[in-house]
Protein backbone atom coordinates (compact mmCIF):
# COMPACT_ATOMS: atom_id res chain seq x y z
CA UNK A 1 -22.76 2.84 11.87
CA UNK A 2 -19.14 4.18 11.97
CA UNK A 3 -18.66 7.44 10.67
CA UNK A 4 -17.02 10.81 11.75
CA UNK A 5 -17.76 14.55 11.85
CA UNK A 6 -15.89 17.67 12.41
CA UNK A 7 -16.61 21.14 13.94
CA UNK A 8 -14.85 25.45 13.83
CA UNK A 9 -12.61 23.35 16.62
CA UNK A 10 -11.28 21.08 14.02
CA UNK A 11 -10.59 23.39 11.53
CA UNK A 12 -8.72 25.21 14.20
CA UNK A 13 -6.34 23.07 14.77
CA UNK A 14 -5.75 21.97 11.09
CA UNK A 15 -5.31 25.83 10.12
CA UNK A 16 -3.02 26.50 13.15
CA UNK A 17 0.11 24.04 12.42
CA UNK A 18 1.05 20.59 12.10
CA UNK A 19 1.93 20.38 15.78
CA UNK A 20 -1.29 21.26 16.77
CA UNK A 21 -2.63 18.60 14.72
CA UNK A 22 -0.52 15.79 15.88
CA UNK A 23 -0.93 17.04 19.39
CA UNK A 24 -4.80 17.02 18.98
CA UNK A 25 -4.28 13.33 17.44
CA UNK A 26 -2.25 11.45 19.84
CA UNK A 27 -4.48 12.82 22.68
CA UNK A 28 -7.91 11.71 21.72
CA UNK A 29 -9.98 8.42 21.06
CA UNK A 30 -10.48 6.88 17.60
CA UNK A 31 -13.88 9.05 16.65
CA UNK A 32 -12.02 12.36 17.23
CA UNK A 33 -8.68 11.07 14.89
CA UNK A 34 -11.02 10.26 12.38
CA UNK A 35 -12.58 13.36 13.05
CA UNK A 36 -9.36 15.43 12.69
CA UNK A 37 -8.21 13.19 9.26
CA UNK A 38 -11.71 13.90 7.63
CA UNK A 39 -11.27 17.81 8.52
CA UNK A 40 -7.94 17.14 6.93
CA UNK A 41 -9.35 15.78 3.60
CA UNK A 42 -11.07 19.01 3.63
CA UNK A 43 -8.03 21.22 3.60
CA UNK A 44 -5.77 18.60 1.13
CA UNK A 45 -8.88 18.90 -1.37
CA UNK A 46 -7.39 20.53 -4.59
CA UNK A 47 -11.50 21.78 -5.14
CA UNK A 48 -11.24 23.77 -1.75
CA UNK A 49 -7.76 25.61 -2.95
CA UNK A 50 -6.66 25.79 0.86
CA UNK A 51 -2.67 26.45 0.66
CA UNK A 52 -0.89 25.12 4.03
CA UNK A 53 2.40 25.71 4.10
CA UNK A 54 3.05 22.62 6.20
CA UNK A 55 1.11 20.46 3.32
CA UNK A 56 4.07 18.28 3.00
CA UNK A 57 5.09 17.86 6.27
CA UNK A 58 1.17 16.56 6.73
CA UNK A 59 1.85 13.94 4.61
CA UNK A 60 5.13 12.46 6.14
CA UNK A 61 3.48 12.53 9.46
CA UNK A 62 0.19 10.53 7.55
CA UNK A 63 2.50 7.89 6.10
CA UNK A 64 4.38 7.58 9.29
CA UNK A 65 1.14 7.09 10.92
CA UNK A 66 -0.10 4.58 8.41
CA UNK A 67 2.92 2.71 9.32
CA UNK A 68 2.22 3.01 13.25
CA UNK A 69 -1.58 2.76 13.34
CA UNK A 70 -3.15 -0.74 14.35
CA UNK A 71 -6.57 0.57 13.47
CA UNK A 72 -8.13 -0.61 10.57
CA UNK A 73 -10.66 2.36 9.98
CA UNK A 74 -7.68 5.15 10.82
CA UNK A 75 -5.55 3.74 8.36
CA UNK A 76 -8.21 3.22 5.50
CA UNK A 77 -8.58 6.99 6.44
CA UNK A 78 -5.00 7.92 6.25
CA UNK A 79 -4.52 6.03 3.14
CA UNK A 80 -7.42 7.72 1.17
CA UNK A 81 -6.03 11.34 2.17
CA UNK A 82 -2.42 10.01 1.08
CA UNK A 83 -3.99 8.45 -2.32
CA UNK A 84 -6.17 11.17 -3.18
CA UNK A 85 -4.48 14.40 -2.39
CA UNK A 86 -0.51 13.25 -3.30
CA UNK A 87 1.68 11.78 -6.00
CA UNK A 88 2.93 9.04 -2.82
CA UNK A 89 2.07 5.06 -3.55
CA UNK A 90 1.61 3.40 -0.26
CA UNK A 91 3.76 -0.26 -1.04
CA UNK A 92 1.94 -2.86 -0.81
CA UNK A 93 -1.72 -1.88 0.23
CA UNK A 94 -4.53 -1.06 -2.28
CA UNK A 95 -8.48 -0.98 -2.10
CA UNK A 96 -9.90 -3.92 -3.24
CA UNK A 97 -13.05 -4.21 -6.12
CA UNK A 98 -15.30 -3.71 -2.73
CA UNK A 99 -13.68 -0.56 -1.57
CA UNK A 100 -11.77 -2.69 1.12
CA UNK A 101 -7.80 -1.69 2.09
CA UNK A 102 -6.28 -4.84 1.10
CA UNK A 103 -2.38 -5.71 2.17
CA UNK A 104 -0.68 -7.08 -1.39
CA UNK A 105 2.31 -8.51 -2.02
């Protein structure tokens, strides 16, 4: 089973700045990114009215990442917080009738 969990520690870094969170990214293994991107999904949820100032910024860094990221379950993750919580389209990638991230044409 694959799935991810965050902690105070998380939040943390997500409240502190976008450094931090990029920082905190590039120097851990792929359970505590996914960690980090699901605390993330907490503070780009609309429902939890969190304002960061550096919400735009977060989602430049997110696409660039998409772009950069070889791993299939960081980018499903980093697509989902860029398709949920922005107006930005992702070319060429979509989730499929099962849910999977799909490469298009």
């Amino acid at each position: 089973m694959d799935y991810a969990e965050y902690d105070q520690n998380h939040c943390n870094i997500v409240e502190s700045s976008l450094k931090a969170i990029i920082s905190y990214y590039n120097s851990h293994n792929h359970e505590e990114k996914r960690s980090i991107l699901l605390c993330l999904d907490r503070y780009l949820d609309p429902y939890y009215q969190y304002k960061l100032s550096y919400k735009n910024q977060i989602f430049e860094w997110l696409q660039n990442e998409f772009q950069n990221t070889q791993d299939l379950k960081i980018k499903e993750d980093i697509f989902d917080l860029i398709d949920y919580y922005s107006e930005i389209r992702i070319p060429n990638y979509e989730r499929d009738d099962y849910g999977n991230l799909v490469q298009i044409n």
